[in-house]
Protein backbone atom coordinates (compact mmCIF):
# COMPACT_ATOMS: atom_id res chain seq x y z
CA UNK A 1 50.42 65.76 131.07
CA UNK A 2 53.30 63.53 132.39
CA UNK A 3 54.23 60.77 130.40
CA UNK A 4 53.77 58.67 133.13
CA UNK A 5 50.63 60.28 134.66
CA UNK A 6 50.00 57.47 136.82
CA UNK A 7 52.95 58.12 139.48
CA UNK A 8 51.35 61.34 140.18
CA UNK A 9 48.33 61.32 141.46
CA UNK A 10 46.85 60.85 144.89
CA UNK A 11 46.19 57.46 146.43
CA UNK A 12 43.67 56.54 146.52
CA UNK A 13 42.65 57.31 143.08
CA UNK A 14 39.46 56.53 140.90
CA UNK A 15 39.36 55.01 137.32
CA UNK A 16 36.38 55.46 134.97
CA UNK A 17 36.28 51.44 133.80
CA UNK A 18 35.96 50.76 130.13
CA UNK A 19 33.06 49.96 128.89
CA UNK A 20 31.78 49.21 125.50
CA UNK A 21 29.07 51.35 124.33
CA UNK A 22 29.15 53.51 126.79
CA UNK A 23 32.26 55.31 127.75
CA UNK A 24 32.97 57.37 124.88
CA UNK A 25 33.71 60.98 124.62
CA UNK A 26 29.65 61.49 124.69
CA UNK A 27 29.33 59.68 127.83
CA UNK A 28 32.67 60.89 129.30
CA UNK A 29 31.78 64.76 128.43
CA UNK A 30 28.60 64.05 130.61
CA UNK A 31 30.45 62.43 133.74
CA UNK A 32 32.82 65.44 133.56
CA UNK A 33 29.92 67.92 134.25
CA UNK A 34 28.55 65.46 137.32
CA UNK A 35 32.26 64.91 139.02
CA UNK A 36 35.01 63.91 137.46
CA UNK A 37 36.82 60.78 138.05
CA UNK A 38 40.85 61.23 138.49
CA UNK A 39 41.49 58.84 135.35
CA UNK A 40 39.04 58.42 132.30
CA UNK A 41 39.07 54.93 130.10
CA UNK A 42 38.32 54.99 126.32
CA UNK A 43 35.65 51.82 125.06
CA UNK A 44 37.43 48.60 124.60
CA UNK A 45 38.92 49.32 120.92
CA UNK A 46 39.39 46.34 118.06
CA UNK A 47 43.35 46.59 117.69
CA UNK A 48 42.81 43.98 115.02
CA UNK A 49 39.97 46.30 113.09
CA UNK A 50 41.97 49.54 113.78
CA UNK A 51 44.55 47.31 111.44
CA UNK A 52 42.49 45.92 109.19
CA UNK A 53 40.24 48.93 108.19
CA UNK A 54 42.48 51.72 109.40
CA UNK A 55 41.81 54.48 111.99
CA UNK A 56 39.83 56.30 110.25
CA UNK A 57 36.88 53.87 110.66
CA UNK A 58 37.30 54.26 114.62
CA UNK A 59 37.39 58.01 114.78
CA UNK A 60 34.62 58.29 117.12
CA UNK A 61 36.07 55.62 119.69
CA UNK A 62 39.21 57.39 119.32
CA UNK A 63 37.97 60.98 120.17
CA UNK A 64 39.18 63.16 123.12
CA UNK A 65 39.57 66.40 124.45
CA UNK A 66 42.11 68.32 126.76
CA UNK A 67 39.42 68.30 129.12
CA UNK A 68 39.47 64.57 129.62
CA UNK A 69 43.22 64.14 130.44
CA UNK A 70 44.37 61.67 132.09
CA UNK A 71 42.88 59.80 129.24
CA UNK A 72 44.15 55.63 128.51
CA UNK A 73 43.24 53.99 125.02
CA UNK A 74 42.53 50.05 125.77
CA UNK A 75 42.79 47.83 122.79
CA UNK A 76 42.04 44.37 122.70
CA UNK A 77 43.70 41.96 120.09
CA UNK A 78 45.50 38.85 120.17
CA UNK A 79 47.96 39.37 118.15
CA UNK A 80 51.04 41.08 119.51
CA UNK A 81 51.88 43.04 115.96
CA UNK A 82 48.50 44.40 115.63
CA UNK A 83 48.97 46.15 119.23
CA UNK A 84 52.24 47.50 118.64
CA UNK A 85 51.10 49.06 115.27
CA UNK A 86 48.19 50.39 117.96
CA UNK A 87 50.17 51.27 120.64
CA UNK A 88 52.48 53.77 118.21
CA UNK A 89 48.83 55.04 117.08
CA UNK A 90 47.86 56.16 120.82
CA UNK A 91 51.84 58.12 121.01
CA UNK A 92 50.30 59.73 117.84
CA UNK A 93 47.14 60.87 118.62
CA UNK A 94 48.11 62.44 122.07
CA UNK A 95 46.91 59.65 124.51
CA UNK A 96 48.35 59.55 127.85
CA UNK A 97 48.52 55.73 128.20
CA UNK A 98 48.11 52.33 126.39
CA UNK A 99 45.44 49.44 128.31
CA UNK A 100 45.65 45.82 127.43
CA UNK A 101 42.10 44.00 127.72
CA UNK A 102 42.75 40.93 129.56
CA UNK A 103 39.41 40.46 131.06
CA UNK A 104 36.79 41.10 128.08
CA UNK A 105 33.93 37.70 128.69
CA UNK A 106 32.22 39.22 125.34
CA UNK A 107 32.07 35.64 122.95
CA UNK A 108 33.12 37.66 119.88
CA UNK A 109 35.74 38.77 121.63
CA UNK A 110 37.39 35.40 122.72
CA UNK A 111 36.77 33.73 119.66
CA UNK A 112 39.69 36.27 118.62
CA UNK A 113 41.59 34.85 121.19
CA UNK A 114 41.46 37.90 122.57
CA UNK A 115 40.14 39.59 126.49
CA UNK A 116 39.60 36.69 128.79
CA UNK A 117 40.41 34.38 126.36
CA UNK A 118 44.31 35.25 127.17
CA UNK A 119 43.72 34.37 130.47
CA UNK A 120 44.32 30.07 129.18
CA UNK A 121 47.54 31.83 127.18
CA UNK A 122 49.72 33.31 129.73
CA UNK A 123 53.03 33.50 127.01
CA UNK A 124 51.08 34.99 124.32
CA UNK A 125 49.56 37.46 126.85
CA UNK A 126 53.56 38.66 127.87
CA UNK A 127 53.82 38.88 124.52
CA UNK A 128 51.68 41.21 123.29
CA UNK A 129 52.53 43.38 126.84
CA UNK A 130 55.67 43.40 125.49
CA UNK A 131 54.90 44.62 121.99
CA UNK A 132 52.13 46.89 123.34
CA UNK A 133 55.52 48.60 125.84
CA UNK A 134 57.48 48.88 122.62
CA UNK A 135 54.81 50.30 120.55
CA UNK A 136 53.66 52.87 123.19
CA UNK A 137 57.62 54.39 123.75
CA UNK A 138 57.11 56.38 126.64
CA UNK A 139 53.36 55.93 127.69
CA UNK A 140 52.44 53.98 130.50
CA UNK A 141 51.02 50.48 129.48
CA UNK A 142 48.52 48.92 131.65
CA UNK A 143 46.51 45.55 131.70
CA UNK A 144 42.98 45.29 132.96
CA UNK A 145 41.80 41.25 134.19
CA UNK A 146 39.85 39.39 136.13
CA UNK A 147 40.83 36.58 138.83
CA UNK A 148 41.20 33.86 136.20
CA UNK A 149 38.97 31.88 133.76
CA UNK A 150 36.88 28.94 135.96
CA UNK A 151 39.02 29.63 139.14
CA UNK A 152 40.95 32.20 140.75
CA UNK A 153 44.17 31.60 139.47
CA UNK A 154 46.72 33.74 141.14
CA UNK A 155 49.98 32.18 138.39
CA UNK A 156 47.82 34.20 136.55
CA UNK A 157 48.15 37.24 138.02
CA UNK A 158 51.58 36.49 138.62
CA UNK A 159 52.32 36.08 135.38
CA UNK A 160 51.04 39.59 134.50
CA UNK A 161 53.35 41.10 137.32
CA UNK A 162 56.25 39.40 135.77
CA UNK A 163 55.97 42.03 133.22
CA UNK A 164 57.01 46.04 132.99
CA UNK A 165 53.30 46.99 133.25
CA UNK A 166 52.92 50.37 134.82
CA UNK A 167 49.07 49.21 136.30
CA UNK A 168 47.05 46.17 136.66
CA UNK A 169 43.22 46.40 136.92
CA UNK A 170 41.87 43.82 138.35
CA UNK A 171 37.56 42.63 138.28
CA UNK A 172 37.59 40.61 140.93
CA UNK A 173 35.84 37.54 139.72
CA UNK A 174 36.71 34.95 137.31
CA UNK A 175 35.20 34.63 133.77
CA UNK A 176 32.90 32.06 134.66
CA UNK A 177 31.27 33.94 137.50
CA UNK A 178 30.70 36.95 135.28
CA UNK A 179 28.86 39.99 137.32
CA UNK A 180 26.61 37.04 138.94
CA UNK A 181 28.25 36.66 142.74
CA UNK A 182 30.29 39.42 145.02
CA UNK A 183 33.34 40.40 143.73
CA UNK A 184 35.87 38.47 145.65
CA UNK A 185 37.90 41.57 147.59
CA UNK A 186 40.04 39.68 149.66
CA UNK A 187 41.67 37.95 146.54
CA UNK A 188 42.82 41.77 145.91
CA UNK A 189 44.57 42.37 149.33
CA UNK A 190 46.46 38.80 148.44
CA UNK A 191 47.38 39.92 145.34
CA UNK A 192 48.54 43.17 146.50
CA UNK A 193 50.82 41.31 148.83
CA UNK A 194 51.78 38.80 145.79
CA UNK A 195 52.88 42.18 143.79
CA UNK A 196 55.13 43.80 147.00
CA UNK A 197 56.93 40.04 147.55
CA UNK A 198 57.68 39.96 143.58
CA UNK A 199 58.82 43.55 142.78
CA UNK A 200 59.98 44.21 146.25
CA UNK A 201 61.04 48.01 147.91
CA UNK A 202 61.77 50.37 144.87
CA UNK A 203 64.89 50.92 145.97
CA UNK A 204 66.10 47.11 145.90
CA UNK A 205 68.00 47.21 142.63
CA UNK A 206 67.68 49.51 139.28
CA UNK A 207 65.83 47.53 137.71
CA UNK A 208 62.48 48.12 135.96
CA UNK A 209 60.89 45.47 137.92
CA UNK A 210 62.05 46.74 141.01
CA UNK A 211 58.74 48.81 140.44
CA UNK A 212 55.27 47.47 142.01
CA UNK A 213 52.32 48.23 139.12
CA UNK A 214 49.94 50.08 140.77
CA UNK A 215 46.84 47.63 141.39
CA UNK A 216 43.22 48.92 141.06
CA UNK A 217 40.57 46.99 142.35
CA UNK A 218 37.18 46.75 140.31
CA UNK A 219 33.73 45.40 141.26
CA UNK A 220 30.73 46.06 143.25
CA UNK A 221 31.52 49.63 144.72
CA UNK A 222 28.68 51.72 145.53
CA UNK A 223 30.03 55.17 146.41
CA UNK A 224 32.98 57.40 147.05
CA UNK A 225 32.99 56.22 150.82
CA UNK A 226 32.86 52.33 149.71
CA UNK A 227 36.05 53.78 147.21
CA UNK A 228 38.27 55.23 150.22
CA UNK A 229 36.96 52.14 152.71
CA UNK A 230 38.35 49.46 150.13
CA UNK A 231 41.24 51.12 148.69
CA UNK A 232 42.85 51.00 152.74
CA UNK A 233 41.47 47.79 153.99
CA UNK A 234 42.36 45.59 150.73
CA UNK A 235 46.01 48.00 149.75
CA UNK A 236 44.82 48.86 146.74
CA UNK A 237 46.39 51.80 144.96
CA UNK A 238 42.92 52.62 143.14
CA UNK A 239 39.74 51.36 142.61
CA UNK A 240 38.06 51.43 139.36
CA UNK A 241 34.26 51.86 138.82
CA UNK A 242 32.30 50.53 136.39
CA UNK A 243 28.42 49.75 136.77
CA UNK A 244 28.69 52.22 139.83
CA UNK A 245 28.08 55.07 137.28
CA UNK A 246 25.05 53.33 135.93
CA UNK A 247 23.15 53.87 139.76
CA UNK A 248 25.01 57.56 140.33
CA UNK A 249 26.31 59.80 137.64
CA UNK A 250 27.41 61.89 140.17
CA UNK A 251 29.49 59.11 141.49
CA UNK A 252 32.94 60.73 142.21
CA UNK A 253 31.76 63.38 143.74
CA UNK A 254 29.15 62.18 146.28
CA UNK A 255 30.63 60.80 149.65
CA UNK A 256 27.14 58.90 149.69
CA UNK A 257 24.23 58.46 147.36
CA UNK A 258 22.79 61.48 147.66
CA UNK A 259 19.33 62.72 145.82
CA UNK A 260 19.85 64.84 142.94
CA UNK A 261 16.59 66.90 141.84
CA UNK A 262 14.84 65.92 139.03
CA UNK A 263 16.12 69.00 137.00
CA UNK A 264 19.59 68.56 137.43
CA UNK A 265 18.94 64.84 136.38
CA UNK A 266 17.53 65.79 132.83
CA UNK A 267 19.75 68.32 132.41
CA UNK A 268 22.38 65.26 132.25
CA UNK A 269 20.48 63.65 130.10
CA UNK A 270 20.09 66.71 127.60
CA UNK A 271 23.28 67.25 127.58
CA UNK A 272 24.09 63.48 126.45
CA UNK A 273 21.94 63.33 123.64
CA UNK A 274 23.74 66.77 122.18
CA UNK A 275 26.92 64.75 122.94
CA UNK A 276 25.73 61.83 121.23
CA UNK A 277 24.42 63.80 118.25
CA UNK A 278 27.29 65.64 117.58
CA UNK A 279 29.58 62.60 118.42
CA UNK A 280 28.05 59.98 116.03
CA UNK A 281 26.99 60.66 112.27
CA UNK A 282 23.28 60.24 112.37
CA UNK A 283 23.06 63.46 114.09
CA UNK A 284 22.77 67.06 112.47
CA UNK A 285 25.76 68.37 113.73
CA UNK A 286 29.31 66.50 112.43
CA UNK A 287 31.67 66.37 115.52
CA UNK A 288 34.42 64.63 113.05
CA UNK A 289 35.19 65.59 109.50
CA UNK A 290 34.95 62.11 107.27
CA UNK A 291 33.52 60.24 110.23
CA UNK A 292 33.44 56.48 109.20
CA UNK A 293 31.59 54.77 112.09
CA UNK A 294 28.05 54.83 113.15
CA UNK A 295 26.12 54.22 116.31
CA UNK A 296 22.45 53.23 115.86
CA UNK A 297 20.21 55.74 118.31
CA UNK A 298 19.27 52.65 120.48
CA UNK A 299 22.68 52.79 122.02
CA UNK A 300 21.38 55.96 123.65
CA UNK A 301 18.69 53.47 125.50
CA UNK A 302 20.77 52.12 127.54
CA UNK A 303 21.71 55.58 129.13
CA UNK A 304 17.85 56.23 130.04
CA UNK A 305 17.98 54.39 133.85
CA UNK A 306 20.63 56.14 134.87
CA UNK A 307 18.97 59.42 134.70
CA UNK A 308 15.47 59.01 135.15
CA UNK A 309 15.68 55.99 138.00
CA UNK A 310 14.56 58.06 141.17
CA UNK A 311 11.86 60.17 139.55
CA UNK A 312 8.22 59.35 140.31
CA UNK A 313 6.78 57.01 137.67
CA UNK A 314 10.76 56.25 136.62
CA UNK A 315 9.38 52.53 135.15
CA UNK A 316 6.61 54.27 133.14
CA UNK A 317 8.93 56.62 131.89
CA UNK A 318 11.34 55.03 130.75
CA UNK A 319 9.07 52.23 128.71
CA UNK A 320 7.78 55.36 127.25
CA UNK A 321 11.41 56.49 126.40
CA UNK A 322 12.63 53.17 125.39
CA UNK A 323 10.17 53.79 123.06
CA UNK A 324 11.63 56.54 121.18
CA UNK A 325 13.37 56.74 117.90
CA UNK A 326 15.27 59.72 117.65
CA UNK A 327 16.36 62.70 119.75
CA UNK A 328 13.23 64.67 119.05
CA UNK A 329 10.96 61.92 120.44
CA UNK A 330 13.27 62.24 123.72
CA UNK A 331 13.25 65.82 123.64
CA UNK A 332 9.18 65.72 123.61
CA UNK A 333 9.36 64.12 126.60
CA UNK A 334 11.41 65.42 128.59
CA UNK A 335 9.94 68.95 128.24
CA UNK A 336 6.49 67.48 130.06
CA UNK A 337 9.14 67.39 132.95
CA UNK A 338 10.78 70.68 133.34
């Protein structure tokens, strides 16, 4: 994989968001058999915690394979050493680029001072870029954001291109809105004209600035047709999808939301909760030698919509599975429909 992955692929391309609890090599192994998106996210990692504890605590949010590249770590921290010590981690363990979490509303989170809390810090935010670009040598270092914190807040944004950032991802609301109103679209074709004004044609000067980040717009996209229809009329480079996957696991490959048949739909799910079990240390089978972090089985819950949402009896079902305890309770289940 190129060092700088990002300049080669196709426009427009698609970017599995990070998510917490959910996009980790379990989940990712699972969206790779549905359709594969052309770049994959890790979770949202603790820099701070990778530093305190050491890596070997965060094994399991660290895991990848070959079959995942391109892959990006994201960190979130507010402290500009802590990322750089994290960024030279990602160089060693074979990641193919470095995210900043910009964006994160989580309360634990900004009480660090970190995710959208950096949003009322614009310095300290170029500063840990900056130490996250000299930690990460040659890997491509990108941000992910929203609009601002109460307002959209384009010196924001600004303030973010002003940097040697190889991508910005951009959630197009504001911290206070949250996921509660329509993501705001048209602030991304202004910003994508804000970017071309600042960094200009390539070819202007030598400069590292004289190169645009690529901008990827996040929020509300539905399918692979909504991904192509937004990317032209708002000139995004990418689009990055998030809660999509939660309504389609078969998101990047499905023009439209299509039906999938029941079997193929538990067959998904099957092969999750082997992921899962291998993945996290509860299970029988040890993915990762001296695995230090856990995941209780109820993070597996959340997973249960996605699969089961267009069979008959779907809300019955899944009160029934959100009943479970354990893998074999799921398995029970499931083999009543197969």
């Amino acid at each position: 994989m190129s060092q700088n992955f990002w300049e080669k692929l196709n426009k427009p391309f698609t970017v599995l968001a990070p998510m917490a609890n959910v996009t980790d090599w379990a989940f990712r192994q699972v969206v790779i058999e549905a359709g594969k998106p052309d770049v994959f996210f890790t979770e949202f990692i603790s820099a701070d915690g990778i530093c305190a504890i050491g890596p070997e605590k965060f094994k399991g949010e660290l895991y990848f394979t070959e079959n995942e590249r391109p892959i990006v770590v994201q960190f979130f921290s507010s402290k500009p050493e802590n990322m750089y010590k994290c960024a030279q981690l990602a160089q060693e363990l074979g990641f193919d680029g470095v995210d900043v979490n910009m964006g994160c509303p989580d309360k634990s989170v900004e009480k660090q001072g970190a995710g959208a809390a950096l949003m009322k810090n614009p310095e300290l935010a170029k500063e840990i870029i900056k130490e996250t670009i000299r930690g990460a040598g040659p890997l491509p270092v990108s941000v992910k954001t929203r609009l601002g914190v109460n307002k959209i807040d384009h010196d924001w944004i600004k303030n973010l291109l002003d940097t040697e950032i190889t991508a910005l991802s951009i959630h197009a609301r504001t911290r206070k809105e949250m996921s509660k109103v329509l993501a705001h679209w048209d602030e991304l074709d202004k910003i994508a004209k804000i970017a071309e004004e600042i960094h200009g044609s390539p070819s202007a000067s030598s400069g590292r600035l004289s190169t645009k980040p690529l901008i990827i717009g996040n929020g509300d996209v539905k399918n692979m047709a909504d991904v192509r229809q937004k990317a032209k009329a708002y000139g995004l480079d990418g689009i990055m999808v998030g809660r999509g996957i939660f309504e389609n696991p078969w998101f990047f490959t499905d023009a439209e939301n299509a039906e999938h048949a029941q079997k193929d739909r538990v067959n998904l799910l099957l092969k999750h909760l082997d992921n899962f079990e291998k993945l996290w240390p509860e299970g029988p089978i040890k993915l990762l030698r001296n695995h230090g972090a856990s995941k209780n089985f109820d993070v597996m819950k959340r997973f249960f919509k996605i699969y089961i949402n267009s069979f008959g009896g779907a809300k019955e079902l899944r009160t029934e599975l959100m009943n479970t305890k354990s893998r074999s309770e799921v398995l029970e289940i499931l083999t009543k429909l197969k």
